[in-house]
C-alpha atoms as a PDB file:
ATOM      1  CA  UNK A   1     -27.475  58.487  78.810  1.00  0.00           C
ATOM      2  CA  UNK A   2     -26.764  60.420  81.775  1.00  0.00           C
ATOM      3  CA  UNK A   3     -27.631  64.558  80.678  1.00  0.00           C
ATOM      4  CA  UNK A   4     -24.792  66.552  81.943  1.00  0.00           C
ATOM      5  CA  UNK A   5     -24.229  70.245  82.504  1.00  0.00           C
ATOM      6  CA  UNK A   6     -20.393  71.106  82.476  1.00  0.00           C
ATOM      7  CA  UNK A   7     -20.523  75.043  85.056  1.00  0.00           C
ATOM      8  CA  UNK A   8     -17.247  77.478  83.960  1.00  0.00           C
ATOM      9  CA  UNK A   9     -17.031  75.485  80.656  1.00  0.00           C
ATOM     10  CA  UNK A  10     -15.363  78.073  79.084  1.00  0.00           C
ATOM     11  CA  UNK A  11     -12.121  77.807  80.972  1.00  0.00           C
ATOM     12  CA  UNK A  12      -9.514  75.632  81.051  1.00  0.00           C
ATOM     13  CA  UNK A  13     -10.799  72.797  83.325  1.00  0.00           C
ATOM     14  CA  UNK A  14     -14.705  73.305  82.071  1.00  0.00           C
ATOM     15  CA  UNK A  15     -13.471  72.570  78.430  1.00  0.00           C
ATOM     16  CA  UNK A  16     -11.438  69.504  79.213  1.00  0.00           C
ATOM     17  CA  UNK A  17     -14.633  68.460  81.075  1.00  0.00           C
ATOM     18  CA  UNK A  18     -16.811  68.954  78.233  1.00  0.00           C
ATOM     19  CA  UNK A  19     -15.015  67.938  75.481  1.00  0.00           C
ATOM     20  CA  UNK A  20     -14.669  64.308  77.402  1.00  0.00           C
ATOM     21  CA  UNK A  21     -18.267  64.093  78.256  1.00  0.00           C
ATOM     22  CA  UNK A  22     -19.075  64.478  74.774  1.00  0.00           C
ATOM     23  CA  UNK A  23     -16.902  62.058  73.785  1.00  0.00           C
ATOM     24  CA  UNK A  24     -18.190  59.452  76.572  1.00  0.00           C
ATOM     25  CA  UNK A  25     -20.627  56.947  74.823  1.00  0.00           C
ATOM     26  CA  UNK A  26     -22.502  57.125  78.512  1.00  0.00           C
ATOM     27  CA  UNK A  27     -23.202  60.344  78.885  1.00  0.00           C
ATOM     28  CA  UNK A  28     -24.968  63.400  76.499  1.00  0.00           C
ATOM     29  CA  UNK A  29     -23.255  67.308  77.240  1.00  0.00           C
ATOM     30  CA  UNK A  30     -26.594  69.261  76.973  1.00  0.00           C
ATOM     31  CA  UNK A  31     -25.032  72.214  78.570  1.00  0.00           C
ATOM     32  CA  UNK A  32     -22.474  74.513  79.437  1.00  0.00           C
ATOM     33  CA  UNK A  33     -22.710  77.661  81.841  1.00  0.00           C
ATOM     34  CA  UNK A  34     -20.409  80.721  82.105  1.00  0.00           C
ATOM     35  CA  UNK A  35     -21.299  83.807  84.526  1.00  0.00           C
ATOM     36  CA  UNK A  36     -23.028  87.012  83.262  1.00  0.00           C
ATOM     37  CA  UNK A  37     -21.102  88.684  81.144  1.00  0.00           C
ATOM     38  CA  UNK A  38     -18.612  86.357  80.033  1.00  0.00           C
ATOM     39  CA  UNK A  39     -17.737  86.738  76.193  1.00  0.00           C
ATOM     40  CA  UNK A  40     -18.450  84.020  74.956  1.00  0.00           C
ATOM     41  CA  UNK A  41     -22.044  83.707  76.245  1.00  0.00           C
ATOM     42  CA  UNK A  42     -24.182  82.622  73.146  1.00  0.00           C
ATOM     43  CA  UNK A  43     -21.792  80.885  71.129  1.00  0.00           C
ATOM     44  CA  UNK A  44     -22.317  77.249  70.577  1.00  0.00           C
ATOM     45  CA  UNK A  45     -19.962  74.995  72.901  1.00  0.00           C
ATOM     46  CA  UNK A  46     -18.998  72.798  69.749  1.00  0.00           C
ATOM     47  CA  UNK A  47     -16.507  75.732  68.561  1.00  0.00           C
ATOM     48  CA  UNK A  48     -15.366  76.800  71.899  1.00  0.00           C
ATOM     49  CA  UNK A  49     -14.331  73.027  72.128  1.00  0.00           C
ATOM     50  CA  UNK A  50     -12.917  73.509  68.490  1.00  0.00           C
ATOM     51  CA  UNK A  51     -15.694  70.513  67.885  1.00  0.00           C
ATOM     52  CA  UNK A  52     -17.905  72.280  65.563  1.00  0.00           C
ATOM     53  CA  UNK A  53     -21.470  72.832  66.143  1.00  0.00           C
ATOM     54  CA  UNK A  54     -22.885  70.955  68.667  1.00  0.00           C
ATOM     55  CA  UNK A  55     -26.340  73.012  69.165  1.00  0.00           C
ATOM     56  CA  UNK A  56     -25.165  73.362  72.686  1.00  0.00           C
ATOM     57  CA  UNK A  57     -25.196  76.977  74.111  1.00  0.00           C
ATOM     58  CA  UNK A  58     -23.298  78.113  76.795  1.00  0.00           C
ATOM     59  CA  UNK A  59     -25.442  80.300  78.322  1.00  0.00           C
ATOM     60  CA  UNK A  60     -26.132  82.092  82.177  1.00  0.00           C
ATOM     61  CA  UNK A  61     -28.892  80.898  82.928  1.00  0.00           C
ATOM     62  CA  UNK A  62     -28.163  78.743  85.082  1.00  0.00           C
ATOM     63  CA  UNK A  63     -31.173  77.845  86.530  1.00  0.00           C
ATOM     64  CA  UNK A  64     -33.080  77.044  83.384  1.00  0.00           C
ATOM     65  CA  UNK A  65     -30.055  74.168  82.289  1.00  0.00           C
ATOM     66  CA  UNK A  66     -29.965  72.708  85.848  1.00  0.00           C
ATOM     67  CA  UNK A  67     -33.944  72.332  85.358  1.00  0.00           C
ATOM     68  CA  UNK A  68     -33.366  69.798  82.621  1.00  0.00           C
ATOM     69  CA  UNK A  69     -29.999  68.232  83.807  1.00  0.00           C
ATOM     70  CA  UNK A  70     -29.491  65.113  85.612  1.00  0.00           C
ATOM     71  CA  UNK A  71     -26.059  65.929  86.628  1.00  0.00           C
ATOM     72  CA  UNK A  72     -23.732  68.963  86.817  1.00  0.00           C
ATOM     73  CA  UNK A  73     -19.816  68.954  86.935  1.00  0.00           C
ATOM     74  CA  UNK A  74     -18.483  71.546  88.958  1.00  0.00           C
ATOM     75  CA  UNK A  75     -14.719  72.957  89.404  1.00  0.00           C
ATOM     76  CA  UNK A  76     -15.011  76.561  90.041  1.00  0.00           C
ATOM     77  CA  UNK A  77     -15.353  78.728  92.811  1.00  0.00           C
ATOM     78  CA  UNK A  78     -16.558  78.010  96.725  1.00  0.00           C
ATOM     79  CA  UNK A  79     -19.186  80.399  96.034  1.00  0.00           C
ATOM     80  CA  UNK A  80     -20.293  79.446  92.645  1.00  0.00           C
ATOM     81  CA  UNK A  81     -20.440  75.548  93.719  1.00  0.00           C
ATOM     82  CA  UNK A  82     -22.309  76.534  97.016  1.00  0.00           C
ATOM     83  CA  UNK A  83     -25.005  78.560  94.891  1.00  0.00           C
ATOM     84  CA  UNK A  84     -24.891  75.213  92.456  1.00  0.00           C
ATOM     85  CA  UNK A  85     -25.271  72.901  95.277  1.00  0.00           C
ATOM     86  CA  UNK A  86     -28.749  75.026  96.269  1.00  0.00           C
ATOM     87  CA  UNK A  87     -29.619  74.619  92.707  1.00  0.00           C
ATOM     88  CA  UNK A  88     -28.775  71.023  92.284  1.00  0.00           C
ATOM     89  CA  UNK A  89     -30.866  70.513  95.465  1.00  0.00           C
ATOM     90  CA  UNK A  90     -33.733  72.195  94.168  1.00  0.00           C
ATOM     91  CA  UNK A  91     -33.562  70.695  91.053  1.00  0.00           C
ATOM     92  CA  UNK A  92     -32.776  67.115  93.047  1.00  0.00           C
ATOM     93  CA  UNK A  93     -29.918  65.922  90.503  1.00  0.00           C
ATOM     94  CA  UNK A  94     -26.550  64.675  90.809  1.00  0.00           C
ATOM     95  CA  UNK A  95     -23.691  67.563  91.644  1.00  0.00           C
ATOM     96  CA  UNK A  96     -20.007  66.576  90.926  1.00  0.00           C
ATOM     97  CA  UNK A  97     -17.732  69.105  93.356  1.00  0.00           C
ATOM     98  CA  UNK A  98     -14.285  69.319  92.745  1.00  0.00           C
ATOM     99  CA  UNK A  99     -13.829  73.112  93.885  1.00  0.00           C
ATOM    100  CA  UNK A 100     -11.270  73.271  96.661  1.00  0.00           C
ATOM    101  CA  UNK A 101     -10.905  75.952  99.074  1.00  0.00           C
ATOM    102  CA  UNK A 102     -14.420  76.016 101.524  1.00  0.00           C
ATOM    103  CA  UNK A 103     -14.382  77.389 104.744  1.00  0.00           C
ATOM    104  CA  UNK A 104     -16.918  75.806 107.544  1.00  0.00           C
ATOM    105  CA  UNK A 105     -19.934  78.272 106.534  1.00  0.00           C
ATOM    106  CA  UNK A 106     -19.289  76.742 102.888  1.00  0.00           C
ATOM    107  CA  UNK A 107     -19.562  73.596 103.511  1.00  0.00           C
ATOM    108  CA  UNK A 108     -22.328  73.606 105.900  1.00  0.00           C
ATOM    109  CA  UNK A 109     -24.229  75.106 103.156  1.00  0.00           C
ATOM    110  CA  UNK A 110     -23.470  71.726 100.911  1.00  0.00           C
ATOM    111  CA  UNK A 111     -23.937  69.414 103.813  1.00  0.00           C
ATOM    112  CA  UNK A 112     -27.649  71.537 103.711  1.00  0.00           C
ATOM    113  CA  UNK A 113     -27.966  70.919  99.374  1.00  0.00           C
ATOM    114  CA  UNK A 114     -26.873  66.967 100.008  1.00  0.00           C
ATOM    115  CA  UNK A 115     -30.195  66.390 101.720  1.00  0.00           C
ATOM    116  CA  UNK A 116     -31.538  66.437  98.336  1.00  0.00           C
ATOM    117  CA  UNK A 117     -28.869  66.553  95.885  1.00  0.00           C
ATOM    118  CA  UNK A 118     -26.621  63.561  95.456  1.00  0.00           C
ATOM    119  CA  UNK A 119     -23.759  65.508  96.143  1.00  0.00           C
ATOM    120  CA  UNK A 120     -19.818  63.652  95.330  1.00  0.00           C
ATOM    121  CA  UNK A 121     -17.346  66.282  97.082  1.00  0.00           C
ATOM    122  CA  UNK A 122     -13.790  65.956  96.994  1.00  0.00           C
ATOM    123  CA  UNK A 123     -10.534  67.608  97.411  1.00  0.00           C
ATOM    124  CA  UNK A 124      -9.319  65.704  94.373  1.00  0.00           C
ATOM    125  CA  UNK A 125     -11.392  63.827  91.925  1.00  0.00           C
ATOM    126  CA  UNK A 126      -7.968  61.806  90.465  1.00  0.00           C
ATOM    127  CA  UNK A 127      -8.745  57.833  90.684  1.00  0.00           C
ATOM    128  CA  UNK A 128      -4.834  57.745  91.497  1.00  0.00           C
ATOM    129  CA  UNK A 129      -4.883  60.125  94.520  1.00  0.00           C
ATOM    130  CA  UNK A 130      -7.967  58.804  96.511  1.00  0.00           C
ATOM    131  CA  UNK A 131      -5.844  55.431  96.683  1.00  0.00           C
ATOM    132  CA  UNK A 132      -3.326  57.407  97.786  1.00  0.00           C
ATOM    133  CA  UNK A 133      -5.150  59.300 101.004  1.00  0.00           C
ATOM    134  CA  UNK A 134      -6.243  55.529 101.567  1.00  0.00           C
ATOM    135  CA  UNK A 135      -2.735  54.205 101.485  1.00  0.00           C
ATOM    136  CA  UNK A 136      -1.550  57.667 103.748  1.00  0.00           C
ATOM    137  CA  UNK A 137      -4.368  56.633 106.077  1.00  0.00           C
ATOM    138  CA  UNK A 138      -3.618  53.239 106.626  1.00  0.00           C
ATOM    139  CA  UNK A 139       0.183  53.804 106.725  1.00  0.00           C
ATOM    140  CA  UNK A 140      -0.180  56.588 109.296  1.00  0.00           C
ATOM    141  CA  UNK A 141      -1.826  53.982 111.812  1.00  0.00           C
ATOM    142  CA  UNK A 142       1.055  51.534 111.504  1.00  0.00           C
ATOM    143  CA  UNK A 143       3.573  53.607 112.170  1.00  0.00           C
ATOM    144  CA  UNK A 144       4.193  55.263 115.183  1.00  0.00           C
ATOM    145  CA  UNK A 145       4.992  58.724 116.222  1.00  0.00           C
ATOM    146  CA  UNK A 146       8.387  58.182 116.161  1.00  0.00           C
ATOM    147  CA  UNK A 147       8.401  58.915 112.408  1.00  0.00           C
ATOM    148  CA  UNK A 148       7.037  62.747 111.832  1.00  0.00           C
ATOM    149  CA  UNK A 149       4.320  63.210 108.843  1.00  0.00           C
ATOM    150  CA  UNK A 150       4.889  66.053 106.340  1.00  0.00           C
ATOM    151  CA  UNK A 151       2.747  66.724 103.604  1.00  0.00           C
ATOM    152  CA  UNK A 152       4.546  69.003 100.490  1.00  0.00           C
ATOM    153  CA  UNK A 153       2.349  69.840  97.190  1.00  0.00           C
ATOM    154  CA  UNK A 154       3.911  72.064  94.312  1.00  0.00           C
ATOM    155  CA  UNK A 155       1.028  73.473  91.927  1.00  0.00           C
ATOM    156  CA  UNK A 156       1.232  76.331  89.201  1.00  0.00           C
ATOM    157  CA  UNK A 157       1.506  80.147  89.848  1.00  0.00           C
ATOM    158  CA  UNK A 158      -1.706  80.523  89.035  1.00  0.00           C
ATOM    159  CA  UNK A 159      -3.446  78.336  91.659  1.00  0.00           C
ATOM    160  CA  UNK A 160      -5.314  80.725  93.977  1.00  0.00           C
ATOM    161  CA  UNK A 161      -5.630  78.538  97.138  1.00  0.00           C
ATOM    162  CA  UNK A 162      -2.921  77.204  99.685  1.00  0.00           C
ATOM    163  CA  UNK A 163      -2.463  74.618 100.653  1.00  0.00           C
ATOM    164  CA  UNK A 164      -4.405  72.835  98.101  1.00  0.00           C
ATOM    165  CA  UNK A 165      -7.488  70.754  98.839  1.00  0.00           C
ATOM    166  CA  UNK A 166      -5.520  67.754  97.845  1.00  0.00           C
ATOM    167  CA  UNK A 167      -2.950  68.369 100.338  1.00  0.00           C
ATOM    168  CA  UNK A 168      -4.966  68.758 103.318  1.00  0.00           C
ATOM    169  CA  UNK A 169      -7.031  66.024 102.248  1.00  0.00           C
ATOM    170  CA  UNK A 170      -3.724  63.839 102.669  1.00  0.00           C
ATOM    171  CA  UNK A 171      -3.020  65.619 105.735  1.00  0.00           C
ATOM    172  CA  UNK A 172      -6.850  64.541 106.890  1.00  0.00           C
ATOM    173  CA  UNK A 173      -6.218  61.525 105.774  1.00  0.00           C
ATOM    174  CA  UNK A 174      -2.430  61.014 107.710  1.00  0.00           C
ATOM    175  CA  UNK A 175      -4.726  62.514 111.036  1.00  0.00           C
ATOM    176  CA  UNK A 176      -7.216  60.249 110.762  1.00  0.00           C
ATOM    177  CA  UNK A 177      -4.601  57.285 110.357  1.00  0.00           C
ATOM    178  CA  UNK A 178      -3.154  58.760 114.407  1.00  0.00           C
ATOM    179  CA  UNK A 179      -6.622  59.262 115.621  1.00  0.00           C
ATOM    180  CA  UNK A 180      -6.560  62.859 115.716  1.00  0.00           C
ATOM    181  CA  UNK A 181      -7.862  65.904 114.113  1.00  0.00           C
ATOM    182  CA  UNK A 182      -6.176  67.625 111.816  1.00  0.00           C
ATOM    183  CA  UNK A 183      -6.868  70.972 113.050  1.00  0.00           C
ATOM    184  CA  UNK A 184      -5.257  70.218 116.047  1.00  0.00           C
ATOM    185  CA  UNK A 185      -2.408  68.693 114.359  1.00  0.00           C
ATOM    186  CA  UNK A 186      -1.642  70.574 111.554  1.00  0.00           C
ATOM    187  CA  UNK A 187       1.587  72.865 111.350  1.00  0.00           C
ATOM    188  CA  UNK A 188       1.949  74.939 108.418  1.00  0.00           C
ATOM    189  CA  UNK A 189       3.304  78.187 109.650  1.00  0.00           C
ATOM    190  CA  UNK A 190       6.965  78.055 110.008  1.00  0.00           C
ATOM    191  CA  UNK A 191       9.178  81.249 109.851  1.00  0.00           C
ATOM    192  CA  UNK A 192      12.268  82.793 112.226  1.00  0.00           C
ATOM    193  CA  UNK A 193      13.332  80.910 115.461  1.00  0.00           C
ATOM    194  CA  UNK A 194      10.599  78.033 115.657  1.00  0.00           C
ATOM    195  CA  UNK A 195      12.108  75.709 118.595  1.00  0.00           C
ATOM    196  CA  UNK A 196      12.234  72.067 117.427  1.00  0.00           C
ATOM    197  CA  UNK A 197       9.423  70.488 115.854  1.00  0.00           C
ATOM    198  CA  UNK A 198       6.145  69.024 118.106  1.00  0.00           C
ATOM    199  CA  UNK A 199       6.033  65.793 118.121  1.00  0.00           C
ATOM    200  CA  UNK A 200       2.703  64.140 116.523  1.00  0.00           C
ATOM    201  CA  UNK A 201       2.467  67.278 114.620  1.00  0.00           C
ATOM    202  CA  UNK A 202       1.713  67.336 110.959  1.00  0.00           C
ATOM    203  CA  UNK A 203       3.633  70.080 109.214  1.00  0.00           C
ATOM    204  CA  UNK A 204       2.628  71.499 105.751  1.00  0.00           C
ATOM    205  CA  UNK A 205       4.477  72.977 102.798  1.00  0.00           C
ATOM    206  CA  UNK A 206       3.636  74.860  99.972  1.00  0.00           C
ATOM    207  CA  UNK A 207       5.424  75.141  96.607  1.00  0.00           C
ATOM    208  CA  UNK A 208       4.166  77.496  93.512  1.00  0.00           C
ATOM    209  CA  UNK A 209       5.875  78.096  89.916  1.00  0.00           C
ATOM    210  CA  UNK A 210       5.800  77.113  86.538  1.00  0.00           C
ATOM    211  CA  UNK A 211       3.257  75.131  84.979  1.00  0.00           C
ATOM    212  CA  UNK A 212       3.375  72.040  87.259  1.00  0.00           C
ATOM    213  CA  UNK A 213      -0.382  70.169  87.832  1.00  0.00           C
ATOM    214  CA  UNK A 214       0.125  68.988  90.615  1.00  0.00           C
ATOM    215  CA  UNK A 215       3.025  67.229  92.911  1.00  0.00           C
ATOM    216  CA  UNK A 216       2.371  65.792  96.359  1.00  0.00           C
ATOM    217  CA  UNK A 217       4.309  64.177  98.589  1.00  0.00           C
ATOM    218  CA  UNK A 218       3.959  62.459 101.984  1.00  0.00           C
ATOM    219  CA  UNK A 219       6.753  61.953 104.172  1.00  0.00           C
ATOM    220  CA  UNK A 220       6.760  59.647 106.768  1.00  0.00           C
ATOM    221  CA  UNK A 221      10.431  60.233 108.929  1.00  0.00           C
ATOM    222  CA  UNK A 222      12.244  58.822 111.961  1.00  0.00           C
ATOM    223  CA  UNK A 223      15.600  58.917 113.298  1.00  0.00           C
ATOM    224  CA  UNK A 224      16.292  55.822 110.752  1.00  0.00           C
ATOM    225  CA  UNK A 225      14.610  55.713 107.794  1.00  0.00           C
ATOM    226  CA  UNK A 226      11.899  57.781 105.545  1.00  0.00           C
ATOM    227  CA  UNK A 227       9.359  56.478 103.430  1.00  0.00           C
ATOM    228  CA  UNK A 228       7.512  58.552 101.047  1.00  0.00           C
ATOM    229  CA  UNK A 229       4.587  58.178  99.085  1.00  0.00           C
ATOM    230  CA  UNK A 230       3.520  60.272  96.030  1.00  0.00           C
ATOM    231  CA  UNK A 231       1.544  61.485  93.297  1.00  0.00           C
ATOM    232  CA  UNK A 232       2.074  63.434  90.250  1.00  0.00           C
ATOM    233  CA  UNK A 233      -0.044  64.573  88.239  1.00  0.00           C
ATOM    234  CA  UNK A 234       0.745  64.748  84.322  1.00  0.00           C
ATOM    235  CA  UNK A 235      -2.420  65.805  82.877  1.00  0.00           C
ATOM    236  CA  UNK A 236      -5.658  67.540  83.583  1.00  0.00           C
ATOM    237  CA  UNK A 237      -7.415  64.719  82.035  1.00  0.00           C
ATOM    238  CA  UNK A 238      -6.967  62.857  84.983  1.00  0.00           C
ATOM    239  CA  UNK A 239      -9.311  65.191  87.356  1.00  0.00           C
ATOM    240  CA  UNK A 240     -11.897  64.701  84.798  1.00  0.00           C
ATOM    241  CA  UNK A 241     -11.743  61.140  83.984  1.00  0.00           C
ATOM    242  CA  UNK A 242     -12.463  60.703  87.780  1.00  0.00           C
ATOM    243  CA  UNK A 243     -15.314  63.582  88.120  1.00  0.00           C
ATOM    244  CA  UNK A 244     -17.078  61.509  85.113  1.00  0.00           C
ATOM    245  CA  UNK A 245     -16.413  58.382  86.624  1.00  0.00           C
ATOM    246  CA  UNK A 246     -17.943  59.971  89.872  1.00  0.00           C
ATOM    247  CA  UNK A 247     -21.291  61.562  87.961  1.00  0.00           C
ATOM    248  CA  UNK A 248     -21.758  58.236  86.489  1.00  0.00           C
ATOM    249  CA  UNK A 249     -21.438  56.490  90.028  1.00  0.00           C
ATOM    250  CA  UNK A 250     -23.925  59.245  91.215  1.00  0.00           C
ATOM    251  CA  UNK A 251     -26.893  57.860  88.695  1.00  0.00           C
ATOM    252  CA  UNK A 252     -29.915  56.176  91.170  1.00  0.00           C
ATOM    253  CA  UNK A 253     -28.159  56.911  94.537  1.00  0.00           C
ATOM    254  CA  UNK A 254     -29.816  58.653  97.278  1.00  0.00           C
ATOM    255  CA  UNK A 255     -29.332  62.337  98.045  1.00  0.00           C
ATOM    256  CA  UNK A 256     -26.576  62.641 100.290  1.00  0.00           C
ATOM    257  CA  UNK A 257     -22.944  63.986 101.044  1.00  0.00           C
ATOM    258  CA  UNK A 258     -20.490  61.174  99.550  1.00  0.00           C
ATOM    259  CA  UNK A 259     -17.102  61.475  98.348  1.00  0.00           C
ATOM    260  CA  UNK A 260     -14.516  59.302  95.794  1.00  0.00           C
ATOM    261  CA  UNK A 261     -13.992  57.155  98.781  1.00  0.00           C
ATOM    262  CA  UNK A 262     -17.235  55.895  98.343  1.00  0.00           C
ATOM    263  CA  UNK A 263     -17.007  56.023  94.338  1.00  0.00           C
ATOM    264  CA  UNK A 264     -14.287  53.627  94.678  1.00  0.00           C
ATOM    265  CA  UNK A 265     -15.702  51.640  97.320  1.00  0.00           C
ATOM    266  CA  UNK A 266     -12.456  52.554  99.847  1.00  0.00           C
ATOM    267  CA  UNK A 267     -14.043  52.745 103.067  1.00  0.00           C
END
């Protein structure tokens, strides 16, 4: 069985995580981490999970679990999963990302860890919504600029990061299906007397409130007709499902930098 360290298992995403690897016949939860401090450091992860005992401990010490892992699920922070990736790197284990939110110094710093970690990165870890950057990708080739591309995504109020990692993956995805870079696509800033929209450009917008998951939407519009494709997201469950799906894909591969494209053989 594949040993698996759940990081920020404690919170709301960690415990999903770790109450599903313990439930997966292919894989054993030896560990749970939390940062210094946290409150429930030293209780046994079985009654956070409201399992019972499980002789798990979620502990701090972070390097110690890695040590004995062979892979580590990670939805936290950019600068927790960068100072994971180093670990999982040193450690040379598999390292599950599905923290959103890096800037370029970030993620050279996991490009760095992937020469020795196996390393599965994405902006979204749902099976559902990787098909759906595929089907973006391949739709944004066919059809010309005459239709403009917008991307909208509606998350919770308490989602930290705009737009969402899913959302400019799509976007990526939409500038990679016009042979461009997104960068110099994008358009996400739109307030007072804007002039008419750029052609080519792909415009952005961000929704927060409630409870929602996660909604996104891509837009493909000309003069006579709009076609959109979509995603929503009903359940947590379905980020984990693919992270596990993506740690057990990770067993025997070579270090490296892959993503769910290559989990579900897209590209």
């Amino acid at each position: 069985m594949l040993n698996t360290v759940i990081v920020g298992a404690a919170g709301r995403m960690g415990q999903t995580l770790a109450r599903m690897v313990h439930e997966d016949p292919r894989m054993n939860l030896m560990g749970g981490t939390e940062h210094a401090g946290h409150p429930k450091i030293g209780d046994d992860l079985g009654d956070i999970l409201g399992l019972g005992q499980l002789n798990v401990t979620l502990t701090s010490e972070i390097e110690h679990v890695f040590a004995a892992a062979d892979a580590v699920i990670d939805f936290t922070g950019p600068e927790a999963s960068c100072r994971h990736a180093t670990l999982a790197a040193q450690a040379r284990i598999i390292h599950v990302i599905g923290t959103t939110g890096f800037n370029a110094e970030q993620e050279a710093i996991i490009a760095r860890a992937a020469h020795h970690a196996t390393i599965i990165k994405s902006g979204n870890m749902s099976l559902g919504v990787n098909l759906l950057a595929a089907l973006v990708e391949k739709t944004a080739r066919l059809l010309d600029e005459e239709f403009d591309i917008e991307v909208l995504e509606m998350h919770h109020r308490h989602k930290v990061d705009a737009p969402s990692g899913t959302a400019l993956m799509l976007a990526e995805a939409a500038a990679k299906g016009r042979h461009g870079n997104l960068e110099d696509l994008r358009d996400d800033v739109r307030h007072g007397i804007t002039g008419a929209r750029a052609k080519g450009k792909i415009g952005m917008a961000v929704l927060r409130g409630g409870a929602v998951v996660g909604d996104h939407e891509v837009m493909f519009a000309s003069d006579e007709e709009i076609l959109v494709l979509s995603h929503h997201a009903q359940d947590r469950k379905l980020f984990a499902r693919g992270a596990l799906a993506a740690a057990r894909w990770g067993e025997g591969k070579k270090p490296g930098l892959y993503s769910m494209k290559d989990v579900l053989s897209l590209d």
